[in-house]
PDB file of N, CA and C in Angstrom:
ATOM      1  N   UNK A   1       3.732   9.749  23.956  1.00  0.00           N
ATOM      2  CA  UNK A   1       4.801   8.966  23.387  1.00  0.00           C
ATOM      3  C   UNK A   1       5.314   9.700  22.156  1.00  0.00           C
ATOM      4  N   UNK A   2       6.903   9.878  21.742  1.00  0.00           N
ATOM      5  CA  UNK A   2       7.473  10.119  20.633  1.00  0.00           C
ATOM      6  C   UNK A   2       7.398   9.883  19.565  1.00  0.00           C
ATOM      7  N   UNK A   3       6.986   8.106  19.948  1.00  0.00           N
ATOM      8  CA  UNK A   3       7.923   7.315  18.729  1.00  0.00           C
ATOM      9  C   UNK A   3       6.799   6.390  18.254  1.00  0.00           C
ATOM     10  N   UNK A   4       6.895   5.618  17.235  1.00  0.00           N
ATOM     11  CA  UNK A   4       5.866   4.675  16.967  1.00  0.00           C
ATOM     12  C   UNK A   4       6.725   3.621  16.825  1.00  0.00           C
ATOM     13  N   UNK A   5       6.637   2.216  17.555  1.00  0.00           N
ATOM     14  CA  UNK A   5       7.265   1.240  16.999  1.00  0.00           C
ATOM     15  C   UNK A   5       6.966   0.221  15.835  1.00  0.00           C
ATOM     16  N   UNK A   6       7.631   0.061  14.768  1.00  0.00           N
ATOM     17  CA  UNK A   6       7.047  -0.751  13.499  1.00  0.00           C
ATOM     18  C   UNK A   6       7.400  -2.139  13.234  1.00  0.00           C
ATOM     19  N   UNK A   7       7.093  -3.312  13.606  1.00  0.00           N
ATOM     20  CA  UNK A   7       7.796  -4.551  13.528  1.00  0.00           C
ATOM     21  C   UNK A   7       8.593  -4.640  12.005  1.00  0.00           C
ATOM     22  N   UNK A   8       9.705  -5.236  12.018  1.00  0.00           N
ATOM     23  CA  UNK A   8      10.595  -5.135  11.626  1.00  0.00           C
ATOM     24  C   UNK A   8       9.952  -6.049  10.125  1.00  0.00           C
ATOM     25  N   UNK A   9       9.039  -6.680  10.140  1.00  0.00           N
ATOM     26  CA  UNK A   9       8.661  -7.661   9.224  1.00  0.00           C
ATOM     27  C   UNK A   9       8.088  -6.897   8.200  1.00  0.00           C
ATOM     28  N   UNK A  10       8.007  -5.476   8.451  1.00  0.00           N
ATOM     29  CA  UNK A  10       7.635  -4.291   6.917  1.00  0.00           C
ATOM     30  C   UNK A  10       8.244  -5.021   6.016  1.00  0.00           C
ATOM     31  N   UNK A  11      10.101  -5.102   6.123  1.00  0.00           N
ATOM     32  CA  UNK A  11      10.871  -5.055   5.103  1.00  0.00           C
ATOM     33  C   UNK A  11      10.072  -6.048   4.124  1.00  0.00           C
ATOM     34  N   UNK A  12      10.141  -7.415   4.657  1.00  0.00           N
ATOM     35  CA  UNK A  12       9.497  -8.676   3.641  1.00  0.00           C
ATOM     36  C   UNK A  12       7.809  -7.985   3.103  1.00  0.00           C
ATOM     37  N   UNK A  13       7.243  -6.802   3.775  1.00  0.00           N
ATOM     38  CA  UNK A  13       5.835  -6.490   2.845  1.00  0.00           C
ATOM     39  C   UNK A  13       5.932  -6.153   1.382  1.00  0.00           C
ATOM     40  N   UNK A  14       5.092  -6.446   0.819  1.00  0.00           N
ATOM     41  CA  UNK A  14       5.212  -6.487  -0.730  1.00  0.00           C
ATOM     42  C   UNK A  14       4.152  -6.099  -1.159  1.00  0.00           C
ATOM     43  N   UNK A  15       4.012  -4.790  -1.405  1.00  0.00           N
ATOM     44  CA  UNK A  15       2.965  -3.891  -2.423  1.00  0.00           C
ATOM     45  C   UNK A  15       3.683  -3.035  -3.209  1.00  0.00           C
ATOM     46  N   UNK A  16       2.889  -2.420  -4.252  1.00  0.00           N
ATOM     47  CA  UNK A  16       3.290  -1.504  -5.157  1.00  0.00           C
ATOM     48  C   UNK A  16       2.941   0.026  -4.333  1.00  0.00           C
ATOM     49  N   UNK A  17       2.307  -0.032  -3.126  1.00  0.00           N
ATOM     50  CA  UNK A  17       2.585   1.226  -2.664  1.00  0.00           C
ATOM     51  C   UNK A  17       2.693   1.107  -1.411  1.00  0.00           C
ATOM     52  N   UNK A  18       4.221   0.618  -1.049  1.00  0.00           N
ATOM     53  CA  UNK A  18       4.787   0.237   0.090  1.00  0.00           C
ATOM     54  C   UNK A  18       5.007   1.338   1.015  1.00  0.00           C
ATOM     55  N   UNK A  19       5.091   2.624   0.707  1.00  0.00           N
ATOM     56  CA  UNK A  19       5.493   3.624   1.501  1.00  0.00           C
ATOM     57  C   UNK A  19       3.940   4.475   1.969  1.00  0.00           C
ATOM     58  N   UNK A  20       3.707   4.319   1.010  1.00  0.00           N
ATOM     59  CA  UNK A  20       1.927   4.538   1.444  1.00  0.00           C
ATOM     60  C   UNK A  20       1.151   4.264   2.578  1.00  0.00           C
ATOM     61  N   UNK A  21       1.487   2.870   2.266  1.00  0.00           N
ATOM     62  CA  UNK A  21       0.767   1.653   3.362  1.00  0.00           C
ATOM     63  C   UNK A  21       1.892   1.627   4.722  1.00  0.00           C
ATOM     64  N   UNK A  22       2.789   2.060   4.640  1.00  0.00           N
ATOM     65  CA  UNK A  22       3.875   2.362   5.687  1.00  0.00           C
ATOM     66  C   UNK A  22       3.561   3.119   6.612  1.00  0.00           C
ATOM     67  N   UNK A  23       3.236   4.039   6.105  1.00  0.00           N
ATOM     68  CA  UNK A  23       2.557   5.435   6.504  1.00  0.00           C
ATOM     69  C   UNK A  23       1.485   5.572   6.957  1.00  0.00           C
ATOM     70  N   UNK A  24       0.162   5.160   6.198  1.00  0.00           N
ATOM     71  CA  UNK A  24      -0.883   4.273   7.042  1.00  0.00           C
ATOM     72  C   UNK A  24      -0.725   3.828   8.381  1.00  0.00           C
ATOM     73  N   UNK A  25       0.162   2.608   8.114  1.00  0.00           N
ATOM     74  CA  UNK A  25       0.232   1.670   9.436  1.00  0.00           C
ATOM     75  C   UNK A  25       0.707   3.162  10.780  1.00  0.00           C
ATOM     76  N   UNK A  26       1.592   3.753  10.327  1.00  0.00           N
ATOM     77  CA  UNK A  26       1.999   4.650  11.574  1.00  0.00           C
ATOM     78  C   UNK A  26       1.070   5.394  11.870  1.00  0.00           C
ATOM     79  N   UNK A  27       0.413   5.921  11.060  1.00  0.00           N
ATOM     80  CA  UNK A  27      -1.010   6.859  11.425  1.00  0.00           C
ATOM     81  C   UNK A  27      -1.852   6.409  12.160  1.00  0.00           C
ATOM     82  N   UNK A  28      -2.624   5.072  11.348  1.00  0.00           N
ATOM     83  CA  UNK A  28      -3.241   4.120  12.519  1.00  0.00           C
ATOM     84  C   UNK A  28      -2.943   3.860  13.875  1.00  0.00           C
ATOM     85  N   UNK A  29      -1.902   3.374  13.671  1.00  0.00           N
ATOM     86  CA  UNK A  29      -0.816   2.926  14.873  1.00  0.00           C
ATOM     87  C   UNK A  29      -0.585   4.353  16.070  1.00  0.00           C
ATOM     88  N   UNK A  30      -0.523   5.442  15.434  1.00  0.00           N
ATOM     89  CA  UNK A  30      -0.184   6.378  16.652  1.00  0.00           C
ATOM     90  C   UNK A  30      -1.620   6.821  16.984  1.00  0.00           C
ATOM     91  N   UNK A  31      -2.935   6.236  16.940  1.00  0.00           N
ATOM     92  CA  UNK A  31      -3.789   6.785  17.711  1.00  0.00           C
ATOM     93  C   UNK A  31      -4.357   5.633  18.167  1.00  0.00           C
ATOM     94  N   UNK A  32      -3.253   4.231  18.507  1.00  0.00           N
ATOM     95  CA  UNK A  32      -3.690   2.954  19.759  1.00  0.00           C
ATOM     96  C   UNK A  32      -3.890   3.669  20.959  1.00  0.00           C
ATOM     97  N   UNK A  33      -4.158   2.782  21.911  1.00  0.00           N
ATOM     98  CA  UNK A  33      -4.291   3.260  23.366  1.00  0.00           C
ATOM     99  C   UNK A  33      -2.932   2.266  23.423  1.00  0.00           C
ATOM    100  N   UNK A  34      -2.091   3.002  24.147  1.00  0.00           N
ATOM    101  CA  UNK A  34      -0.370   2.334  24.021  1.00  0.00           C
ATOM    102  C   UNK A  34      -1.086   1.512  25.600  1.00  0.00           C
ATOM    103  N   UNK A  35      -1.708   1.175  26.270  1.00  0.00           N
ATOM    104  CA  UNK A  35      -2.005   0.003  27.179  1.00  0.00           C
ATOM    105  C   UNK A  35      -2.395  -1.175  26.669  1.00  0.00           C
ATOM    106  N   UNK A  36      -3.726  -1.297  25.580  1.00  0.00           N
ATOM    107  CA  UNK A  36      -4.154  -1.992  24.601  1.00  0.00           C
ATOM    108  C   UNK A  36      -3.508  -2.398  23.644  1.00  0.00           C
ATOM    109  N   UNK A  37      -2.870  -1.888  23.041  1.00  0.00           N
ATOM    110  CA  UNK A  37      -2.709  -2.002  21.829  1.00  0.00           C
ATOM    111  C   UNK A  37      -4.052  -1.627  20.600  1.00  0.00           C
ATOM    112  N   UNK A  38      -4.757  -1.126  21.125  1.00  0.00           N
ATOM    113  CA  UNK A  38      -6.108  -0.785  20.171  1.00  0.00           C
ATOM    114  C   UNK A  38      -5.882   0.259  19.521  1.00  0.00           C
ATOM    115  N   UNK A  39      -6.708   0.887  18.597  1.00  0.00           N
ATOM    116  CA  UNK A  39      -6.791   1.924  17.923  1.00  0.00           C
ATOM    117  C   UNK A  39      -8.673   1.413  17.530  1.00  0.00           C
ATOM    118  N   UNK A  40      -9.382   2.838  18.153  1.00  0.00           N
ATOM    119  CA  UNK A  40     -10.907   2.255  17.781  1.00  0.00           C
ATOM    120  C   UNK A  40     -11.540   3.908  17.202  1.00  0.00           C
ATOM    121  N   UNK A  41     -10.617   4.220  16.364  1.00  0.00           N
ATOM    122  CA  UNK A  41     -10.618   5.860  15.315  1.00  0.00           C
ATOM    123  C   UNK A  41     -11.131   4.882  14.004  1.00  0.00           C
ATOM    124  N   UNK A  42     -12.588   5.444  13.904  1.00  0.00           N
ATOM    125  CA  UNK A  42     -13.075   5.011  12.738  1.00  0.00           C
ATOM    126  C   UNK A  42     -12.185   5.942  11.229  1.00  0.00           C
ATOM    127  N   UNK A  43     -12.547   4.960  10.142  1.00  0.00           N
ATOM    128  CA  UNK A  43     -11.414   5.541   8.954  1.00  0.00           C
ATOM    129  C   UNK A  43     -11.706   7.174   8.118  1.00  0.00           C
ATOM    130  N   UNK A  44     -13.202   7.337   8.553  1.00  0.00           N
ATOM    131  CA  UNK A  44     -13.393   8.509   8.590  1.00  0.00           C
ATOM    132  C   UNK A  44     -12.531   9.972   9.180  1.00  0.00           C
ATOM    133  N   UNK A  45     -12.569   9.687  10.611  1.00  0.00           N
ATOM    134  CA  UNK A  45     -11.586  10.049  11.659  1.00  0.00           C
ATOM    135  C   UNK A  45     -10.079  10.204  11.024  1.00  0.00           C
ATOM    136  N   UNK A  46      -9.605   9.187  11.130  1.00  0.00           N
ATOM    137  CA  UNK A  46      -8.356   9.148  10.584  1.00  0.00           C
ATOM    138  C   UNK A  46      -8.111   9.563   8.931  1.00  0.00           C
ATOM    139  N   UNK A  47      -9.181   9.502   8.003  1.00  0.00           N
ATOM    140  CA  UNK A  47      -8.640   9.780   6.985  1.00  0.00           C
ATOM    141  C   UNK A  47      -8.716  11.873   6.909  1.00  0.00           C
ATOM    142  N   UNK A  48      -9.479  12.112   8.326  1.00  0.00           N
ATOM    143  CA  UNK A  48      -9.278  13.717   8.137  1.00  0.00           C
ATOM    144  C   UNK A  48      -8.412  13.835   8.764  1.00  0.00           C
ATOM    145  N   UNK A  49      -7.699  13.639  10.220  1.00  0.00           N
ATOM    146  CA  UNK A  49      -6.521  13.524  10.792  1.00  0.00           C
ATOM    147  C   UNK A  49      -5.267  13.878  10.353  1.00  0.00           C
ATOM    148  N   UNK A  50      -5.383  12.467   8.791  1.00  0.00           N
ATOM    149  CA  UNK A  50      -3.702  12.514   8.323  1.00  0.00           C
ATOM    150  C   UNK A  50      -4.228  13.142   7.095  1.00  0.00           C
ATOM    151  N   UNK A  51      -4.942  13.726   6.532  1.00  0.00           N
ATOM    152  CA  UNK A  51      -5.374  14.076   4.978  1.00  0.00           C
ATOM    153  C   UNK A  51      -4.823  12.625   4.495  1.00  0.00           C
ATOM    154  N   UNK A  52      -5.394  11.539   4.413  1.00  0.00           N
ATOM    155  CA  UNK A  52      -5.297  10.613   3.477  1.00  0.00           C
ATOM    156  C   UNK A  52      -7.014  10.124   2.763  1.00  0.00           C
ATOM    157  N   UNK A  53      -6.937  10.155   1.155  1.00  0.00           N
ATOM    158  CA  UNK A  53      -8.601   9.909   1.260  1.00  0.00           C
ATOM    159  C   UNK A  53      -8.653   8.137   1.472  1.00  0.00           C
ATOM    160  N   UNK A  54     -10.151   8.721   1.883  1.00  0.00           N
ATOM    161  CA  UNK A  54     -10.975   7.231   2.496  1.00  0.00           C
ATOM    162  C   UNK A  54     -10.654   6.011   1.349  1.00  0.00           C
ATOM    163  N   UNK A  55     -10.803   6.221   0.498  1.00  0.00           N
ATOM    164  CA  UNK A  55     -10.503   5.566  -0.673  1.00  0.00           C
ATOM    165  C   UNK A  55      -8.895   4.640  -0.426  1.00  0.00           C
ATOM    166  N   UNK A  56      -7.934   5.698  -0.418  1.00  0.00           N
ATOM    167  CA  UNK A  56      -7.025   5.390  -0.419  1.00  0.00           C
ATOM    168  C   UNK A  56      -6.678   4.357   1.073  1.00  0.00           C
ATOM    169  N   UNK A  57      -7.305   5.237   1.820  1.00  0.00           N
ATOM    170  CA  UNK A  57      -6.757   4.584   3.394  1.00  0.00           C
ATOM    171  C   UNK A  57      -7.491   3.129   3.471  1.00  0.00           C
ATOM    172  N   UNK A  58      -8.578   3.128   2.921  1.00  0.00           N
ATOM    173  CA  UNK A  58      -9.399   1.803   3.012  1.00  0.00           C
ATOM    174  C   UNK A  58      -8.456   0.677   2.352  1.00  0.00           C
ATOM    175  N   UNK A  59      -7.837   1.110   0.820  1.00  0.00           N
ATOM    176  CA  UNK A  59      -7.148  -0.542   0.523  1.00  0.00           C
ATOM    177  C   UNK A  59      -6.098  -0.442   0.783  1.00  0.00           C
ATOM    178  N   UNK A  60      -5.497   0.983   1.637  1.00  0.00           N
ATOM    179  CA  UNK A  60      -3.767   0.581   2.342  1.00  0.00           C
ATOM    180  C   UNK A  60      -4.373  -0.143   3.651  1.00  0.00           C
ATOM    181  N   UNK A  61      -5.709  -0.321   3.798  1.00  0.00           N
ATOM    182  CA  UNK A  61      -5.924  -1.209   5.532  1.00  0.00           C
ATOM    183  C   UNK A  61      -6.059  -2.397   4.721  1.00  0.00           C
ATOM    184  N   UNK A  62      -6.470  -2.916   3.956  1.00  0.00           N
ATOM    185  CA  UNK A  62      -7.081  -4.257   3.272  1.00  0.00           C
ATOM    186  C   UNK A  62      -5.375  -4.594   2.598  1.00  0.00           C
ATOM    187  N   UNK A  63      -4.417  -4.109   2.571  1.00  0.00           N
ATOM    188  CA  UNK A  63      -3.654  -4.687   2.128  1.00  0.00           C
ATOM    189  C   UNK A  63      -2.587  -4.922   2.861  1.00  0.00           C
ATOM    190  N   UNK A  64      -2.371  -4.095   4.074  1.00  0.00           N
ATOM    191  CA  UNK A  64      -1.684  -3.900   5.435  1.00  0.00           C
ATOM    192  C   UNK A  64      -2.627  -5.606   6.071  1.00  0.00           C
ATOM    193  N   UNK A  65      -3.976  -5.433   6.245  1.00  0.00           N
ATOM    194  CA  UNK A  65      -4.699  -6.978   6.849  1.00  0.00           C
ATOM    195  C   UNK A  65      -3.822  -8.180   6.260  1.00  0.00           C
ATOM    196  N   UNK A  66      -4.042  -8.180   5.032  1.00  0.00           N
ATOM    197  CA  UNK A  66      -3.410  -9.374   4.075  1.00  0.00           C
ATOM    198  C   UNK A  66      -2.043  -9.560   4.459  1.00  0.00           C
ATOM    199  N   UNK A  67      -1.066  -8.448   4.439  1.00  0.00           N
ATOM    200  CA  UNK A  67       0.080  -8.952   4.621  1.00  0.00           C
ATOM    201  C   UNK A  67       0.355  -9.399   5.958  1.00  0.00           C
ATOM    202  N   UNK A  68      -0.576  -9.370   6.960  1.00  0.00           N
ATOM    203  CA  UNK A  68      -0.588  -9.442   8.226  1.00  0.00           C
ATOM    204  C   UNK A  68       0.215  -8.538   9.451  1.00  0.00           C
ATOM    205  N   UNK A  69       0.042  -7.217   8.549  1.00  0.00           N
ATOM    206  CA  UNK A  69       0.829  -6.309   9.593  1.00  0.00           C
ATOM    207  C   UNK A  69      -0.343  -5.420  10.747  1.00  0.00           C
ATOM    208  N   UNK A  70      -1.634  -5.687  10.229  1.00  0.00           N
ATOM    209  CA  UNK A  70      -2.665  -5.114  10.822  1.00  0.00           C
ATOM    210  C   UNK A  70      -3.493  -6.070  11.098  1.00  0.00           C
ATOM    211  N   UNK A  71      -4.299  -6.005  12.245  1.00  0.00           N
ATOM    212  CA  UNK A  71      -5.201  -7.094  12.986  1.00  0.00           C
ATOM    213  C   UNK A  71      -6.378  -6.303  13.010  1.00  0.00           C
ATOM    214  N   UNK A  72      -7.352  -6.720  12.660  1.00  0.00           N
ATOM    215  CA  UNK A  72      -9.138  -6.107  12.657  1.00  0.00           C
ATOM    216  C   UNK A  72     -10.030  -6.507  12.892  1.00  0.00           C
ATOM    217  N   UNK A  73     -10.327  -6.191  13.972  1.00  0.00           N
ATOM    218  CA  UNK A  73     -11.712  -7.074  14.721  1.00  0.00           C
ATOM    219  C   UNK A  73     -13.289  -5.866  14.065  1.00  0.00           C
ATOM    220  N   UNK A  74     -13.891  -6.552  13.402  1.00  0.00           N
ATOM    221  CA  UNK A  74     -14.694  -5.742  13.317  1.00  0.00           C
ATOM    222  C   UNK A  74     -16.541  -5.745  13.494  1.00  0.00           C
ATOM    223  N   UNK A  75     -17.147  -5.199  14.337  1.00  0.00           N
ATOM    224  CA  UNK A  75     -18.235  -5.294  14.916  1.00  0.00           C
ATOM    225  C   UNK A  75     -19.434  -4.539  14.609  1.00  0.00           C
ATOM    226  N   UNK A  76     -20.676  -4.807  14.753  1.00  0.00           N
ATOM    227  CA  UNK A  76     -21.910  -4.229  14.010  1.00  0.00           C
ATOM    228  C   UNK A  76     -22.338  -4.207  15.479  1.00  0.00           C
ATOM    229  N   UNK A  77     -23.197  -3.148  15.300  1.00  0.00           N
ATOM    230  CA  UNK A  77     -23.825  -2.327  16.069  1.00  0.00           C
ATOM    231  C   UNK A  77     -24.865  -1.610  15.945  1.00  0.00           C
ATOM    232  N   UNK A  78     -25.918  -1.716  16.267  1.00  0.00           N
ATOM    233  CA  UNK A  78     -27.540  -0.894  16.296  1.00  0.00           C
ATOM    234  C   UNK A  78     -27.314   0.711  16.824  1.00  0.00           C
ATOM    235  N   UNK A  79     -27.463   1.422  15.767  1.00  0.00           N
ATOM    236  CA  UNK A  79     -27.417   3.110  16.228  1.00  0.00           C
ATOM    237  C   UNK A  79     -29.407   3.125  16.931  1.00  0.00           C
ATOM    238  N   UNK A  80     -28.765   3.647  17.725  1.00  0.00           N
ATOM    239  CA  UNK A  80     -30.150   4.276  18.763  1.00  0.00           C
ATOM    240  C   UNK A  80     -30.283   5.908  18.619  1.00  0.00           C
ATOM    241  N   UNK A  81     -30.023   6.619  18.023  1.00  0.00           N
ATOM    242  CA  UNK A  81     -30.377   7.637  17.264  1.00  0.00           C
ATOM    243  C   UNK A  81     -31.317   7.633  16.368  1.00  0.00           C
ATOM    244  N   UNK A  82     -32.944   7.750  16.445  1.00  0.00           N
ATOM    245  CA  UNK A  82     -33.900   8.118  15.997  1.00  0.00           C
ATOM    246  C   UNK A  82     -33.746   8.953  14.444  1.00  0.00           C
ATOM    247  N   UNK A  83     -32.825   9.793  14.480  1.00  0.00           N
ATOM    248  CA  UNK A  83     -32.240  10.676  13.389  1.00  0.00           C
ATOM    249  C   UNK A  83     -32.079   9.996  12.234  1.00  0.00           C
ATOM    250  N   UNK A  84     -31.598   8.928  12.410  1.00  0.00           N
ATOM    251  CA  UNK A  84     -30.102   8.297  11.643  1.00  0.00           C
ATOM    252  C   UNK A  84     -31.102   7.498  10.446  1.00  0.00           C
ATOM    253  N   UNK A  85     -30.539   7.617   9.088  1.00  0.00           N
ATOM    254  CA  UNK A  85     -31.340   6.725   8.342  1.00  0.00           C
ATOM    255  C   UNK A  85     -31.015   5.297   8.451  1.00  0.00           C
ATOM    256  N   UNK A  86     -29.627   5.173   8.294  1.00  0.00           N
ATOM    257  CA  UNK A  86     -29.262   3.468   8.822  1.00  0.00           C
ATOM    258  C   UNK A  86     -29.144   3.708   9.745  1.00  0.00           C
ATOM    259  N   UNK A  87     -29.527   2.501  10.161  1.00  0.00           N
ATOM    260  CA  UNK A  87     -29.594   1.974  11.960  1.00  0.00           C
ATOM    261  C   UNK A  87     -28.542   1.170  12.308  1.00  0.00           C
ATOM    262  N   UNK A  88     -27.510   0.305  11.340  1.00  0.00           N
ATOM    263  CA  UNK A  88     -26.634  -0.230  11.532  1.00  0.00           C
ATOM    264  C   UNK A  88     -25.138   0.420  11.205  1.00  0.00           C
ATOM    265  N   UNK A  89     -24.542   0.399  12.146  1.00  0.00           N
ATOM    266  CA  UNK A  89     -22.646   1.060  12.845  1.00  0.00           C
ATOM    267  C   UNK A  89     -21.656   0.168  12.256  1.00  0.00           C
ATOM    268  N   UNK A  90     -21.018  -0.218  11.541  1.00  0.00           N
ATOM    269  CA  UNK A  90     -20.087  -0.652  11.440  1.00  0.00           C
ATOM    270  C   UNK A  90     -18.622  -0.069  12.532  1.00  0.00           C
ATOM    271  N   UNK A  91     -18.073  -1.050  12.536  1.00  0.00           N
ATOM    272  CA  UNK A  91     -16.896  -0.326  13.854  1.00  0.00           C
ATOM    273  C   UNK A  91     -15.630  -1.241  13.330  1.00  0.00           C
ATOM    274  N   UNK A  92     -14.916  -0.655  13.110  1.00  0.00           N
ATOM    275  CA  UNK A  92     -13.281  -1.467  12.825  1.00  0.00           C
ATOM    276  C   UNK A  92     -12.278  -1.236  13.894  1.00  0.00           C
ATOM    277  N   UNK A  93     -11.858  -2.132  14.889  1.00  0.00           N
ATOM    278  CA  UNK A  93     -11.193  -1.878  15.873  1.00  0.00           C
ATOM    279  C   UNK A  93      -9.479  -2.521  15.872  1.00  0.00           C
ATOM    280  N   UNK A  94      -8.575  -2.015  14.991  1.00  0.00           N
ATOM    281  CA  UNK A  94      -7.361  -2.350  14.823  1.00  0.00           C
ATOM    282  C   UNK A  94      -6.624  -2.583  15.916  1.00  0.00           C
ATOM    283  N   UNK A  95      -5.998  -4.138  16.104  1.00  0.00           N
ATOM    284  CA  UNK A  95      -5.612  -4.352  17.262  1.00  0.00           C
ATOM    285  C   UNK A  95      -4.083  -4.920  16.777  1.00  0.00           C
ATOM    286  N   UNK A  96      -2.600  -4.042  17.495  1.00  0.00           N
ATOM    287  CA  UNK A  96      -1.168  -4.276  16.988  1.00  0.00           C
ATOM    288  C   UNK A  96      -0.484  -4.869  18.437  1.00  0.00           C
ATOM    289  N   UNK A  97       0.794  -5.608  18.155  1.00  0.00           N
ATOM    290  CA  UNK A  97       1.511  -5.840  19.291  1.00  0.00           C
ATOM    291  C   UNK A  97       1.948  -4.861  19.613  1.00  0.00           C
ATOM    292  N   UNK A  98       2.025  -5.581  21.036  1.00  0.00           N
ATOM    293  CA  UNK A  98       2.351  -3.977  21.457  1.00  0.00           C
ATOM    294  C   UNK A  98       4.076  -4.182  22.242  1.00  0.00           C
ATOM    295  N   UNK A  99       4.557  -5.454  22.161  1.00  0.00           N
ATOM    296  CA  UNK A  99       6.349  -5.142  22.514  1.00  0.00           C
ATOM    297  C   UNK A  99       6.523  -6.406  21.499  1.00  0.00           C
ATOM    298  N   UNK A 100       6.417  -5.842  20.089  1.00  0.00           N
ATOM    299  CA  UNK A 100       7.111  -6.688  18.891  1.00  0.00           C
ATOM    300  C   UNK A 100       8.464  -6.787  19.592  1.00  0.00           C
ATOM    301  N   UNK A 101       9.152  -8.294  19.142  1.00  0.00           N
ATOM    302  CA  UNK A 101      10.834  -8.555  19.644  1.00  0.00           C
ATOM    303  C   UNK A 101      11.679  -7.768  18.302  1.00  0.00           C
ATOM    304  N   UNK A 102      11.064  -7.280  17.430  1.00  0.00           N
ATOM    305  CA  UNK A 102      12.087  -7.017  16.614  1.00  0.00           C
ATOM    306  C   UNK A 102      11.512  -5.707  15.904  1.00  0.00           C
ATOM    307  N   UNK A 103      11.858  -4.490  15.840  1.00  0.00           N
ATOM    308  CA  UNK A 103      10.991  -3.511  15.335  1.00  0.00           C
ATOM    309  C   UNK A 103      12.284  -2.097  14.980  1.00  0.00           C
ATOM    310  N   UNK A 104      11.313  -1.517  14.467  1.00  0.00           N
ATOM    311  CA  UNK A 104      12.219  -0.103  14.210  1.00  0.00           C
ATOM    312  C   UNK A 104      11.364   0.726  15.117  1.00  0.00           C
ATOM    313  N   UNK A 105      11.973   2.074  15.067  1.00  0.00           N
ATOM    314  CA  UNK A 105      11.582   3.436  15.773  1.00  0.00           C
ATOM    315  C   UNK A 105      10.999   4.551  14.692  1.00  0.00           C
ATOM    316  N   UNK A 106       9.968   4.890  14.472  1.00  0.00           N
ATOM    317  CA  UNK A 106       9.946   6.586  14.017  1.00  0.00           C
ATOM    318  C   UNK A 106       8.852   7.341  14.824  1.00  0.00           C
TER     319      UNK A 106
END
Protein backbone atom coordinates (compact mmCIF):
# COMPACT_ATOMS: atom_id res chain seq x y z
CA UNK A 1 0.00 0.00 0.00
CA UNK A 2 1.05 3.79 -0.77
CA UNK A 3 -0.87 5.61 1.39
CA UNK A 4 -1.85 5.65 5.04
CA UNK A 5 -5.33 6.69 5.78
CA UNK A 6 -5.76 9.22 8.89
CA UNK A 7 -9.33 9.84 10.24
CA UNK A 8 -10.14 13.15 9.76
CA UNK A 9 -10.83 13.74 13.64
CA UNK A 10 -6.73 14.65 13.97
CA UNK A 11 -7.87 18.18 13.24
CA UNK A 12 -10.04 18.49 16.75
CA UNK A 13 -6.59 16.56 18.55
CA UNK A 14 -5.12 18.81 20.99
CA UNK A 15 -1.49 18.47 22.17
CA UNK A 16 1.44 20.63 22.34
CA UNK A 17 3.18 18.21 20.05
CA UNK A 18 0.59 17.66 17.51
CA UNK A 19 2.80 16.95 14.58
CA UNK A 20 4.85 14.58 16.53
CA UNK A 21 2.06 12.49 17.62
CA UNK A 22 0.79 12.81 13.90
CA UNK A 23 3.63 11.20 12.80
CA UNK A 24 3.61 8.55 15.34
CA UNK A 25 0.12 7.61 14.52
CA UNK A 26 1.36 7.09 10.67
CA UNK A 27 4.37 5.11 11.67
CA UNK A 28 2.36 2.91 13.86
CA UNK A 29 -0.34 2.82 11.51
CA UNK A 30 1.83 1.79 8.39
CA UNK A 31 3.05 -1.42 9.97
CA UNK A 32 -1.04 -2.74 10.62
CA UNK A 33 -1.84 -5.83 8.82
CA UNK A 34 -4.22 -3.67 6.31
CA UNK A 35 -6.80 -7.02 6.74
CA UNK A 36 -6.89 -6.46 10.60
CA UNK A 37 -6.42 -3.44 11.23
CA UNK A 38 -3.61 -4.51 13.82
CA UNK A 39 -0.23 -3.40 14.22
CA UNK A 40 1.52 -6.05 16.86
CA UNK A 41 5.43 -4.15 16.30
CA UNK A 42 6.44 -3.84 19.81
CA UNK A 43 7.66 0.06 20.60
CA UNK A 44 11.06 -1.10 20.66
CA UNK A 45 10.70 -2.24 16.96
CA UNK A 46 9.18 0.75 15.88
CA UNK A 47 11.09 3.22 17.80
CA UNK A 48 14.34 1.79 15.64
CA UNK A 49 12.29 1.66 12.40
CA UNK A 50 11.31 5.41 12.44
CA UNK A 51 14.42 6.73 14.68
CA UNK A 52 11.90 8.03 17.17
CA UNK A 53 13.21 7.50 20.96
CA UNK A 54 11.25 5.10 23.14
CA UNK A 55 10.76 7.84 25.45
CA UNK A 56 9.32 9.97 23.09
CA UNK A 57 7.18 7.34 21.14
CA UNK A 58 5.80 5.97 24.47
CA UNK A 59 3.86 9.41 25.54
CA UNK A 60 3.04 10.27 21.72
CA UNK A 61 1.10 6.52 22.22
CA UNK A 62 -0.36 7.55 25.76
CA UNK A 63 -1.51 10.70 24.35
CA UNK A 64 -2.66 9.52 20.79
CA UNK A 65 -4.81 6.57 23.49
CA UNK A 66 -6.36 9.59 25.38
CA UNK A 67 -7.38 11.49 22.56
CA UNK A 68 -8.85 8.38 21.19
CA UNK A 69 -7.09 8.19 17.95
CA UNK A 70 -5.28 4.90 18.97
CA UNK A 71 -6.89 1.68 20.39
CA UNK A 72 -4.56 -0.74 22.70
CA UNK A 73 -5.25 -3.96 23.70
CA UNK A 74 -2.57 -4.95 25.82
CA UNK A 75 -1.53 -8.52 27.04
CA UNK A 76 0.98 -10.33 29.46
CA UNK A 77 2.58 -13.21 28.62
CA UNK A 78 5.02 -15.91 30.25
CA UNK A 79 8.49 -15.93 28.24
CA UNK A 80 9.55 -19.68 28.04
CA UNK A 81 13.08 -18.84 27.39
CA UNK A 82 15.16 -20.27 30.21
CA UNK A 83 17.73 -17.32 29.34
CA UNK A 84 15.54 -14.50 30.08
CA UNK A 85 15.76 -12.81 33.54
CA UNK A 86 12.04 -11.66 33.49
CA UNK A 87 9.75 -14.16 32.66
CA UNK A 88 6.96 -11.79 32.03
CA UNK A 89 6.25 -10.15 28.01
CA UNK A 90 4.38 -7.34 27.96
CA UNK A 91 2.71 -7.02 24.32
CA UNK A 92 0.84 -3.80 23.07
CA UNK A 93 -1.31 -4.66 20.16
CA UNK A 94 -2.66 -1.31 18.45
CA UNK A 95 -5.87 -1.88 16.89
CA UNK A 96 -7.23 1.28 14.07
CA UNK A 97 -10.32 1.41 11.76
CA UNK A 98 -9.75 0.29 9.06
CA UNK A 99 -12.51 2.21 6.39
CA UNK A 100 -12.85 5.47 8.70
CA UNK A 101 -16.02 7.46 6.72
CA UNK A 102 -14.04 10.50 6.86
CA UNK A 103 -10.16 10.59 6.59
CA UNK A 104 -7.22 12.12 4.75
CA UNK A 105 -4.47 10.40 2.55
CA UNK A 106 -0.55 10.49 3.08
Amino acid sequence: MNYIVIPKEIVKYKSNSKLSDIYTLACIKSTMDYKSGISKYNQKTISEKFDIKERTLRDAINRLENGKLLSIERKIYESKNENVTSKTIRKNYYHFELNPEHYFFI
